[in-house]
C-alpha atoms as a PDB file:
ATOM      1  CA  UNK A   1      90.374 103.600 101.540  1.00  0.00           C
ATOM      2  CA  UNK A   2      91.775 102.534 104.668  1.00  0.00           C
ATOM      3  CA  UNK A   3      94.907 102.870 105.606  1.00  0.00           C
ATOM      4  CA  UNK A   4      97.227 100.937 108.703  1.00  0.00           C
ATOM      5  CA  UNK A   5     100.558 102.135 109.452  1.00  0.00           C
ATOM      6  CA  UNK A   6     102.457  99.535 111.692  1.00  0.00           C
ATOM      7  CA  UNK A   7     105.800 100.795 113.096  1.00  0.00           C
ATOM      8  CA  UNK A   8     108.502  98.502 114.519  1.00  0.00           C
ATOM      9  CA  UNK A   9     111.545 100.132 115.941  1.00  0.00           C
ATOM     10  CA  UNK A  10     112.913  96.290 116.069  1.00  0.00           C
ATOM     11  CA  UNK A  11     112.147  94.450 112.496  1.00  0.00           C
ATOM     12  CA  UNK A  12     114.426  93.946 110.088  1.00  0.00           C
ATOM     13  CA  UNK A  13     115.414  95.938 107.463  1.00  0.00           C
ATOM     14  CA  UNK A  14     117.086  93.373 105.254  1.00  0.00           C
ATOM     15  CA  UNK A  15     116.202  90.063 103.734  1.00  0.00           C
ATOM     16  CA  UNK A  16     119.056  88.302 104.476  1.00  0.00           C
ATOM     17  CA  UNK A  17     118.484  88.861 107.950  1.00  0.00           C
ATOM     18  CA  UNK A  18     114.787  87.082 107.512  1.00  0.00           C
ATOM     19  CA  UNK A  19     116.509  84.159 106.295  1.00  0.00           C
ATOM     20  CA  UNK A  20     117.087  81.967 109.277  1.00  0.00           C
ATOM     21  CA  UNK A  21     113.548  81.847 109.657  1.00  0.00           C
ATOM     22  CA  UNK A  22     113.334  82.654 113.481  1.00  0.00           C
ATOM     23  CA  UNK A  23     110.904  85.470 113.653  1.00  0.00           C
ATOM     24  CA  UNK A  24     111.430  86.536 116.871  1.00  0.00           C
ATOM     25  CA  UNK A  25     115.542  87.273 116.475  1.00  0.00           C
ATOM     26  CA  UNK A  26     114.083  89.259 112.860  1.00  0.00           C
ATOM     27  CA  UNK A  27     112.644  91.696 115.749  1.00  0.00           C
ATOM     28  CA  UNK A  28     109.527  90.178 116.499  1.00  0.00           C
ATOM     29  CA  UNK A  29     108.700  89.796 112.867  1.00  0.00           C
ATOM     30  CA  UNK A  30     105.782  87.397 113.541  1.00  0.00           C
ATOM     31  CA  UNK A  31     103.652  90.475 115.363  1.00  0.00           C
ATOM     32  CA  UNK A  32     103.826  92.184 111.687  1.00  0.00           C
ATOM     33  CA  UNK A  33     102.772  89.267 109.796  1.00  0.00           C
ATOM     34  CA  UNK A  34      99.690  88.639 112.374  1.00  0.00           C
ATOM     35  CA  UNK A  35      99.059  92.290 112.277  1.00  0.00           C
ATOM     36  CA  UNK A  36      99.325  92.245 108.259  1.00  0.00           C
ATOM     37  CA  UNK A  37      97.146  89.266 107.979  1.00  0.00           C
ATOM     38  CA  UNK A  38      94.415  90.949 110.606  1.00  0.00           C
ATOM     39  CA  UNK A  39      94.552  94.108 108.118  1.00  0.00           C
ATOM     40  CA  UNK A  40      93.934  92.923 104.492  1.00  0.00           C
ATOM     41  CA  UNK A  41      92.923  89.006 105.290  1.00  0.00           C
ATOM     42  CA  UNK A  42      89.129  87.679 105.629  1.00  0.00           C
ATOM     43  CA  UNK A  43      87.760  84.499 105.823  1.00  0.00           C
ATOM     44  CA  UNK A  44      86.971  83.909 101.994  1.00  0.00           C
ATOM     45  CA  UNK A  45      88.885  87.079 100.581  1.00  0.00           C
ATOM     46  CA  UNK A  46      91.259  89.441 100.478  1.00  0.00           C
ATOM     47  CA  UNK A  47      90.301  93.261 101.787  1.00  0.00           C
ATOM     48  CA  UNK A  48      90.674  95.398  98.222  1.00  0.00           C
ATOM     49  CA  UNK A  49      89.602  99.015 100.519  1.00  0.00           C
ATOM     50  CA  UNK A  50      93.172  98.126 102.458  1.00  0.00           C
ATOM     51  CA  UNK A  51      96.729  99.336 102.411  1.00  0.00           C
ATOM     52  CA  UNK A  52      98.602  97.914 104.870  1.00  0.00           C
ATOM     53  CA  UNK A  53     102.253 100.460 105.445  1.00  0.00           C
ATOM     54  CA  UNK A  54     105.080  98.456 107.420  1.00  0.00           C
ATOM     55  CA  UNK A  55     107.724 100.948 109.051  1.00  0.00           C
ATOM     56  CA  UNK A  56     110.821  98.851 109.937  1.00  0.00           C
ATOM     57  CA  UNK A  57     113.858 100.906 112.255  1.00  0.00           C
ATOM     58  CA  UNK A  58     115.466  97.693 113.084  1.00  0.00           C
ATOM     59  CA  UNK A  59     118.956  96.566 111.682  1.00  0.00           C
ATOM     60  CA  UNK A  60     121.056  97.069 109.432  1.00  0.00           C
ATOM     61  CA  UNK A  61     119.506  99.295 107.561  1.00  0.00           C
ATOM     62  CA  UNK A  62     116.723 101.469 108.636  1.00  0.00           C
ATOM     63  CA  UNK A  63     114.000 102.796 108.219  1.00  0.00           C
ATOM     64  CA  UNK A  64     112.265 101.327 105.735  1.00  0.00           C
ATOM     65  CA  UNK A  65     108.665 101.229 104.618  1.00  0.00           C
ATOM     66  CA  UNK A  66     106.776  98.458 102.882  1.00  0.00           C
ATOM     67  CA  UNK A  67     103.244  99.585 101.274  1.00  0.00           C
ATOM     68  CA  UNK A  68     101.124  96.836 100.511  1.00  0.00           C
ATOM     69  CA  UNK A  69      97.713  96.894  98.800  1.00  0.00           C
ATOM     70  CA  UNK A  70      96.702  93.255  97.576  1.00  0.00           C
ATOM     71  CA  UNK A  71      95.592  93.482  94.086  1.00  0.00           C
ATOM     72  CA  UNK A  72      95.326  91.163  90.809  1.00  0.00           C
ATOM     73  CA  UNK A  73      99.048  89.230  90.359  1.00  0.00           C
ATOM     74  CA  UNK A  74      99.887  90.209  94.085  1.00  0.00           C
ATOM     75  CA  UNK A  75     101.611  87.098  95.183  1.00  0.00           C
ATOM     76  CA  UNK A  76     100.238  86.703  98.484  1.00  0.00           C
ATOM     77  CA  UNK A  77      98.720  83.734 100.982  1.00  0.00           C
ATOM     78  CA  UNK A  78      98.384  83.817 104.876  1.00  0.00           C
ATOM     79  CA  UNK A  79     100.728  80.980 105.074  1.00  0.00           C
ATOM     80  CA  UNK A  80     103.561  82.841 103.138  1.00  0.00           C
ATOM     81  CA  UNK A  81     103.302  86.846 104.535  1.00  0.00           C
ATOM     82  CA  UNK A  82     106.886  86.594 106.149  1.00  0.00           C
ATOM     83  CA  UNK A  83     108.150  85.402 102.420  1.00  0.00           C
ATOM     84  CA  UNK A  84     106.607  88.356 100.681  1.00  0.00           C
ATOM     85  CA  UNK A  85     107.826  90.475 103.459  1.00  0.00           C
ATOM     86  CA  UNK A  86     111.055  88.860 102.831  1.00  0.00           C
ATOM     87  CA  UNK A  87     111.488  89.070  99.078  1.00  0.00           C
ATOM     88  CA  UNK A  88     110.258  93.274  99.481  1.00  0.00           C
ATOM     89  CA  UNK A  89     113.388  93.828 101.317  1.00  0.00           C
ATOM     90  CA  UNK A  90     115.736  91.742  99.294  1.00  0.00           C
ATOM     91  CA  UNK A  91     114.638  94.223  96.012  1.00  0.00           C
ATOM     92  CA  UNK A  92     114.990  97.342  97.625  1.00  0.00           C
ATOM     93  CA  UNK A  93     117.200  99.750  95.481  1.00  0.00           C
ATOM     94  CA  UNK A  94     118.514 102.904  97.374  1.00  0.00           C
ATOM     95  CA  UNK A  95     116.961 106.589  96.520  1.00  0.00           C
ATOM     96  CA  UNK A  96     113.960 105.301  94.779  1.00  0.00           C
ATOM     97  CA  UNK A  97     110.649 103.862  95.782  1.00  0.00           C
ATOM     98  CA  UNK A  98     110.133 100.767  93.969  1.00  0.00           C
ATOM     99  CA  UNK A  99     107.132  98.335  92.963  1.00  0.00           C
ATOM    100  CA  UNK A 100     108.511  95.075  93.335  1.00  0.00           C
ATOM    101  CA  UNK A 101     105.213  92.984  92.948  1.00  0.00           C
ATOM    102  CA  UNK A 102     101.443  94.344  92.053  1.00  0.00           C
ATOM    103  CA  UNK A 103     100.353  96.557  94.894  1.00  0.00           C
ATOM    104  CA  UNK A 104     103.723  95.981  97.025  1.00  0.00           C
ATOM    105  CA  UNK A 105     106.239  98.777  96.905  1.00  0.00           C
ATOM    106  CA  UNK A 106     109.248  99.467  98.999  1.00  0.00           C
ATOM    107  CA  UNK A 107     111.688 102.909 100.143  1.00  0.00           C
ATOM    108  CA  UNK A 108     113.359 104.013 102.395  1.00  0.00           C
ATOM    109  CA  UNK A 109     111.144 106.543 104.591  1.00  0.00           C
ATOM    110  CA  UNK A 110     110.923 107.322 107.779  1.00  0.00           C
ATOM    111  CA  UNK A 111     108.060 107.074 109.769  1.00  0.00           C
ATOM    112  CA  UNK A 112     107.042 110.737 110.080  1.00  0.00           C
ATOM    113  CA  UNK A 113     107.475 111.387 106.872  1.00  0.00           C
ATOM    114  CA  UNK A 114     105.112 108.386 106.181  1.00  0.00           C
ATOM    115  CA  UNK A 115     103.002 109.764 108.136  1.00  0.00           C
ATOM    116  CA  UNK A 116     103.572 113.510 107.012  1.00  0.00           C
ATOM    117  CA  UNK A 117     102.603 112.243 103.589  1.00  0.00           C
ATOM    118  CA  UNK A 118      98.281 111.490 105.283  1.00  0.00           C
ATOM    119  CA  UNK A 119      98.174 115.113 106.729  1.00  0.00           C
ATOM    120  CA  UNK A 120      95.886 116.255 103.631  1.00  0.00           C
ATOM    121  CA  UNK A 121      94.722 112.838 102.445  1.00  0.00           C
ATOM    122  CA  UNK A 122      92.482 111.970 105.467  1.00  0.00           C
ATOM    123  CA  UNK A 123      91.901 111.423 108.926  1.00  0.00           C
ATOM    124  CA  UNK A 124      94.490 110.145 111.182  1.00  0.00           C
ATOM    125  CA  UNK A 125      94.146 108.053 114.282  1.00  0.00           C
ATOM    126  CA  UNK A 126      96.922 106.851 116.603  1.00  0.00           C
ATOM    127  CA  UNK A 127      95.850 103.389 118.801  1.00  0.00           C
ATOM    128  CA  UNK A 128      96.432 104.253 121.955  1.00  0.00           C
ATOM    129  CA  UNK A 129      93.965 102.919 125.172  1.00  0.00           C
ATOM    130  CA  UNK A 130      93.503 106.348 126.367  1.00  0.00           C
ATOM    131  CA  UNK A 131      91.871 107.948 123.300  1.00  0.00           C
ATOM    132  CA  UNK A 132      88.584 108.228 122.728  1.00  0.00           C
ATOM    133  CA  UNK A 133      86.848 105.337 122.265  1.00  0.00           C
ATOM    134  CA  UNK A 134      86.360 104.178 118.891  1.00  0.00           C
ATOM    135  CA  UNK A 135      82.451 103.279 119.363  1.00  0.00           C
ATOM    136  CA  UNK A 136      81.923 106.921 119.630  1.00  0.00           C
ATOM    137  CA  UNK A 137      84.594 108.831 117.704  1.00  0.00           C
ATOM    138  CA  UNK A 138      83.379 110.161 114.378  1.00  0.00           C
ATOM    139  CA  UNK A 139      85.353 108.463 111.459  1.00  0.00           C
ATOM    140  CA  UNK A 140      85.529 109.390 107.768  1.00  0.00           C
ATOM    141  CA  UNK A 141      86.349 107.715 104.489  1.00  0.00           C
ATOM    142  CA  UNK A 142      89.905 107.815 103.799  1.00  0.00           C
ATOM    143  CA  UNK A 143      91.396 106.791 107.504  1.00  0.00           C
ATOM    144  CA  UNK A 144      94.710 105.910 108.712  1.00  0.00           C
ATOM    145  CA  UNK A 145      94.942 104.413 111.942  1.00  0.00           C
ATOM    146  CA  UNK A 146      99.001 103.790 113.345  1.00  0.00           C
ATOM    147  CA  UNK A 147      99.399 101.373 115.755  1.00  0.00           C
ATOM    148  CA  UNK A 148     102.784 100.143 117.309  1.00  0.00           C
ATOM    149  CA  UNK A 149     104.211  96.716 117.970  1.00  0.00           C
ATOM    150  CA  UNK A 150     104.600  95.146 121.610  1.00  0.00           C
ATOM    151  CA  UNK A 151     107.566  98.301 121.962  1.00  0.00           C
ATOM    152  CA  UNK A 152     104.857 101.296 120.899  1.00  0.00           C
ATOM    153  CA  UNK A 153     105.590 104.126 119.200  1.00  0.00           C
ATOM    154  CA  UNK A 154     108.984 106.040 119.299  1.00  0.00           C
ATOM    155  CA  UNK A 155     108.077 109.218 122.364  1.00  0.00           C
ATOM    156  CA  UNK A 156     110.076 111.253 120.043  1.00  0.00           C
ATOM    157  CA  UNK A 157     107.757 110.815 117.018  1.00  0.00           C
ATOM    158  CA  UNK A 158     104.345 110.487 119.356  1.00  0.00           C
ATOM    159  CA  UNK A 159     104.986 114.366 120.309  1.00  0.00           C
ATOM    160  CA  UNK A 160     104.810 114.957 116.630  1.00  0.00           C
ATOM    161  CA  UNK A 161     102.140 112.494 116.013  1.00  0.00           C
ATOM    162  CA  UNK A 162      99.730 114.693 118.924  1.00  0.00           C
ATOM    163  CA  UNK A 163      99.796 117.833 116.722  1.00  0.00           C
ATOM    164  CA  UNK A 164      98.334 115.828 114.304  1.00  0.00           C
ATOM    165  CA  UNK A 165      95.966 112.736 114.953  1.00  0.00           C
ATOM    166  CA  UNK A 166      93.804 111.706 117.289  1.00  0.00           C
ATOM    167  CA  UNK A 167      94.527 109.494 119.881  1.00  0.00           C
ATOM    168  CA  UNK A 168      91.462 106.015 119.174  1.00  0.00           C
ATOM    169  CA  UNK A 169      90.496 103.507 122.023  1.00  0.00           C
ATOM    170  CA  UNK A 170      89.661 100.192 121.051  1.00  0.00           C
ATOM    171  CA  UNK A 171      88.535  99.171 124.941  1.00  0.00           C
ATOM    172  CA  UNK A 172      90.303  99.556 128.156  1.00  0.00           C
ATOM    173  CA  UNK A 173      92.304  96.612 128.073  1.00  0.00           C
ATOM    174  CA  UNK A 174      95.962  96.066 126.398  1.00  0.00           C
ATOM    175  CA  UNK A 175      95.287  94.216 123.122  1.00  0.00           C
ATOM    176  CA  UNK A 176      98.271  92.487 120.609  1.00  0.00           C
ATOM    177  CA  UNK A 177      98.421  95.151 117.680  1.00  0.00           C
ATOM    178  CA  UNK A 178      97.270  92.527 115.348  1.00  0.00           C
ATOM    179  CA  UNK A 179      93.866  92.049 117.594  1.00  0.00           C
ATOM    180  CA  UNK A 180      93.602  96.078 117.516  1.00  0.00           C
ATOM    181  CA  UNK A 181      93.455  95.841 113.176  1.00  0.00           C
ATOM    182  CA  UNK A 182      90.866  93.404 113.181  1.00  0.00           C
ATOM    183  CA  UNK A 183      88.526  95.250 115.539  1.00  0.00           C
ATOM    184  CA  UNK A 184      89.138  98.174 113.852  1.00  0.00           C
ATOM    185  CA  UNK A 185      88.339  96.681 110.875  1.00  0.00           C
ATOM    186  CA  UNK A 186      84.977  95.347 112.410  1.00  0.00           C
ATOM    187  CA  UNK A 187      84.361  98.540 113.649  1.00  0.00           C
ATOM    188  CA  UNK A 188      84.331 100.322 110.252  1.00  0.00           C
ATOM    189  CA  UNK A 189      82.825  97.289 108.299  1.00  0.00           C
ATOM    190  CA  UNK A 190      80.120  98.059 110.652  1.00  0.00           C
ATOM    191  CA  UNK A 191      79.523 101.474 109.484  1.00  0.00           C
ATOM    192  CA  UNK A 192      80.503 100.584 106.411  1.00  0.00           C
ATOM    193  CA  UNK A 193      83.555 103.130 106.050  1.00  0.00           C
END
């Protein structure tokens, strides 16, 4: 199974505030959405070896953390991501973790203890340009690979984050995060991970 953990320190923790439809005052919503679709979207098909984790910090009430995994009565299309997104945060219920649709849950969790939760589950991989390059780097079943939105990663949490993953290099240049999924997708559809 693959794993992608997306953190935004700026998205929206509420529905109501993804109701005026303008993505970028919902804290740059539309980079999780691309990054979402990227993850879990093909041309002709839906990635079933894929959960997609969303880590929202932005207002008013944060953190929370969307998992998704697309499965049978998942109601899902690339045109509608932001209305799933949407409806996940509307349902939330406080102290519990709850499956609102097939495959699409929702708590509140922070990000480190997201991420605290892979520690024994698998390998993990932080994106980051000055990590090894992925080409080369030796990558098992059962992967999670974080990547941040146009903001990064909280420093406070990457000090953390170094005592366990490994920094992952897609290329030298600066890439959107939701470019980053797909060729890390590529890359392990290659080996066939």
């Amino acid at each position: 199974m693959r794993h992608f953990v997306y953190f935004s320190s700026n998205a929206v923790t509420s529905g109501n505030a993804l109701s005026g439809g303008d993505l970028m005052k919902a804290g740059r919503m539309d980079i999780a959405i691309h990054s979402f679709i990227q993850g879990v979207f093909l041309s002709h098909g839906i990635r079933e070896d894929v959960i997609f984790h969303f880590v929202f910090y932005g207002m008013p009430d944060p953190p929370k953390h969307l998992e998704i995994q697309v499965k049978e009565g998942t109601p899902i299309s690339k045109k509608d991501v932001g209305n799933l997104i949407k409806k996940l945060l509307y349902k939330y219920k406080e102290g519990e973790k709850k499956e609102i649709f097939p495959g699409c849950f929702i708590e509140k969790k922070s990000f480190l203890k997201v991420i605290g939760e892979f520690e024994k589950k698998g390998e993990i991989f932080i994106l980051d340009k000055t990590g090894e390059d992925i080409r080369k780097a030796k990558i098992k079943d059962n992967c999670v690979f974080i990547v941040g939105d146009h903001e990064g990663l909280p420093k406070k949490e990457l000090k953390r984050l170094k005592e366990i993953a490994k920094k992952i290099s897609i290329g030298p240049k600066m890439y959107f995060a939701s470019q980053t999924i797909a060729v890390v997708n590529n890359e392990l559809d290659r080996r066939g991970i």
